[in-house]
Protein backbone atom coordinates (compact mmCIF):
# COMPACT_ATOMS: atom_id res chain seq x y z
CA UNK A 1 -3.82 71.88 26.00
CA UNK A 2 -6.93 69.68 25.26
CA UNK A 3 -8.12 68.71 22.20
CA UNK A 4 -11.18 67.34 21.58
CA UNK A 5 -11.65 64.96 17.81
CA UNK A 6 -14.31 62.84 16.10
CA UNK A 7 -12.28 60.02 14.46
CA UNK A 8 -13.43 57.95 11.67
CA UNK A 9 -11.40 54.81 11.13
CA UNK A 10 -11.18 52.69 7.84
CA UNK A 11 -11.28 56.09 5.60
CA UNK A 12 -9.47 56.17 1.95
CA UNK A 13 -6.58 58.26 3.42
CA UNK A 14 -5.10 59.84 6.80
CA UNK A 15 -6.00 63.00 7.11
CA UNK A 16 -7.50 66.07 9.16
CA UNK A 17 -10.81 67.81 8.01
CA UNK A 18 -11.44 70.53 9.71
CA UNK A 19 -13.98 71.26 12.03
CA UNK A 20 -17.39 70.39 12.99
CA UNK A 21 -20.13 71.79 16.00
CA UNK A 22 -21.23 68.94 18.05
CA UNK A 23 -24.79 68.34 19.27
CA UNK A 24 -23.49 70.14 22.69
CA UNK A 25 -22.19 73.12 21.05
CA UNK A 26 -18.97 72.54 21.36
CA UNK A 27 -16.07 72.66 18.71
CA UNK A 28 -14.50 69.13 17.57
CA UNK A 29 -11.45 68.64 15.29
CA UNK A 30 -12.45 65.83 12.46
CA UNK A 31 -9.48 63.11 11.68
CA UNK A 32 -10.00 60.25 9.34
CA UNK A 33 -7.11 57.18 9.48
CA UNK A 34 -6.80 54.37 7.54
CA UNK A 35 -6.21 52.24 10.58
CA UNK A 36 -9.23 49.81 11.50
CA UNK A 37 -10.54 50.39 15.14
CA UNK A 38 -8.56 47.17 16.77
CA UNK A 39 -5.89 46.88 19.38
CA UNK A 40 -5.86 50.69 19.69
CA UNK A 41 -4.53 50.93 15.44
CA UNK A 42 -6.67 53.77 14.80
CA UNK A 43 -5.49 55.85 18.54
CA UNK A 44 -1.99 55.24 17.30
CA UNK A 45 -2.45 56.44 13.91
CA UNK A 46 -4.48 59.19 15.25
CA UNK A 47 -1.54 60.41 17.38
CA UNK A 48 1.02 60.37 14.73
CA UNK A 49 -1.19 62.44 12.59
CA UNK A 50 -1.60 64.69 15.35
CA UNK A 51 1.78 64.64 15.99
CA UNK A 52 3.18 65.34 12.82
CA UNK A 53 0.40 68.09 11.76
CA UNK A 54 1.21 70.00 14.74
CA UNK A 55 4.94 69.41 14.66
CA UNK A 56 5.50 67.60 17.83
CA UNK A 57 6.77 64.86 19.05
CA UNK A 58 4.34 61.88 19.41
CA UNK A 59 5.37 61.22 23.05
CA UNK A 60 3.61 64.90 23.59
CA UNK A 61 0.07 63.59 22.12
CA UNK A 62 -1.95 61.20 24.59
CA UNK A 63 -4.86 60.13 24.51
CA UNK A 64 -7.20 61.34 27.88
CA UNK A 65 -10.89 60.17 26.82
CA UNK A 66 -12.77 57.78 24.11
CA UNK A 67 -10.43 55.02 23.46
CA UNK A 68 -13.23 53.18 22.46
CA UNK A 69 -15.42 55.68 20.89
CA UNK A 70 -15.23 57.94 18.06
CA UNK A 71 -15.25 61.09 19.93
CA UNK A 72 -11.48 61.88 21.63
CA UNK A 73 -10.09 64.17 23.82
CA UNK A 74 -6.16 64.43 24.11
CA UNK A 75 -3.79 66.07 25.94
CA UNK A 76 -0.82 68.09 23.90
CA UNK A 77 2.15 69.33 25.18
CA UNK A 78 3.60 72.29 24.59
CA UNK A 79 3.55 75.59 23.73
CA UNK A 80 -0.57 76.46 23.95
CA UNK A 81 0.53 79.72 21.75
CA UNK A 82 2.16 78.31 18.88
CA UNK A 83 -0.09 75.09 19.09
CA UNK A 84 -3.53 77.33 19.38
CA UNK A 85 -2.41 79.07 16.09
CA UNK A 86 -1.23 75.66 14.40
CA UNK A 87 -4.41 74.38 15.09
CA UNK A 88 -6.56 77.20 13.62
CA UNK A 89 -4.64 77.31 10.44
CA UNK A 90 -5.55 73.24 10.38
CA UNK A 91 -9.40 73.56 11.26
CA UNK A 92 -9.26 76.10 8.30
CA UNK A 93 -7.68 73.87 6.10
CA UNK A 94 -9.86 72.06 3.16
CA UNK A 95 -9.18 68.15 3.64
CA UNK A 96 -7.13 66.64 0.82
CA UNK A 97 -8.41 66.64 -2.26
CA UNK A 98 -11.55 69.10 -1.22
CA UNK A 99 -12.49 72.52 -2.63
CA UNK A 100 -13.52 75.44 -1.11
């Protein structure tokens, strides 16, 4: 499965925060890491995150598109099932620390 994310770097804490439309209509998973943007930090950290949110391994996250840019597509492997519903329960989840 593909996964399309707009990461911010440098934010207060690692975390996903739901969902946001992009300018093209489509859907795009928002992820904020502490890591700065250099030597490919903030990719790695994003993939662990990913990892560990979706309960996979981190050897099943990689990175496809936008190493260099905020927007990212990656690749997850797996069950698309149990990973489709994992990832709707996440987009519906507040970030940290936000209300509803």
């Amino acid at each position: 499965m593909t996964l399309t994310v707009r990461l911010t770097p440098r934010a207060a804490r690692d975390d996903l925060a739901g969902c946001e439309r992009r300018d093209d209509g489509r859907e795009a998973l928002r992820a904020r890491v502490r890591a700065a943007p250099e030597d490919g930090r903030a990719n790695a950290a994003l993939v662990r995150l990913l990892a560990d949110a979706l309960d996979v391994a981190a050897s099943a996250v990689t990175l496809v598109a936008g190493a260099t840019g905020r927007t990212k597509t990656l690749a997850i492997a797996g069950d698309p099932q149990a990973l489709s519903a994992r990832l709707a329960a996440l987009a519906d989840t507040p970030p940290t620390g936000a209300r509803r």
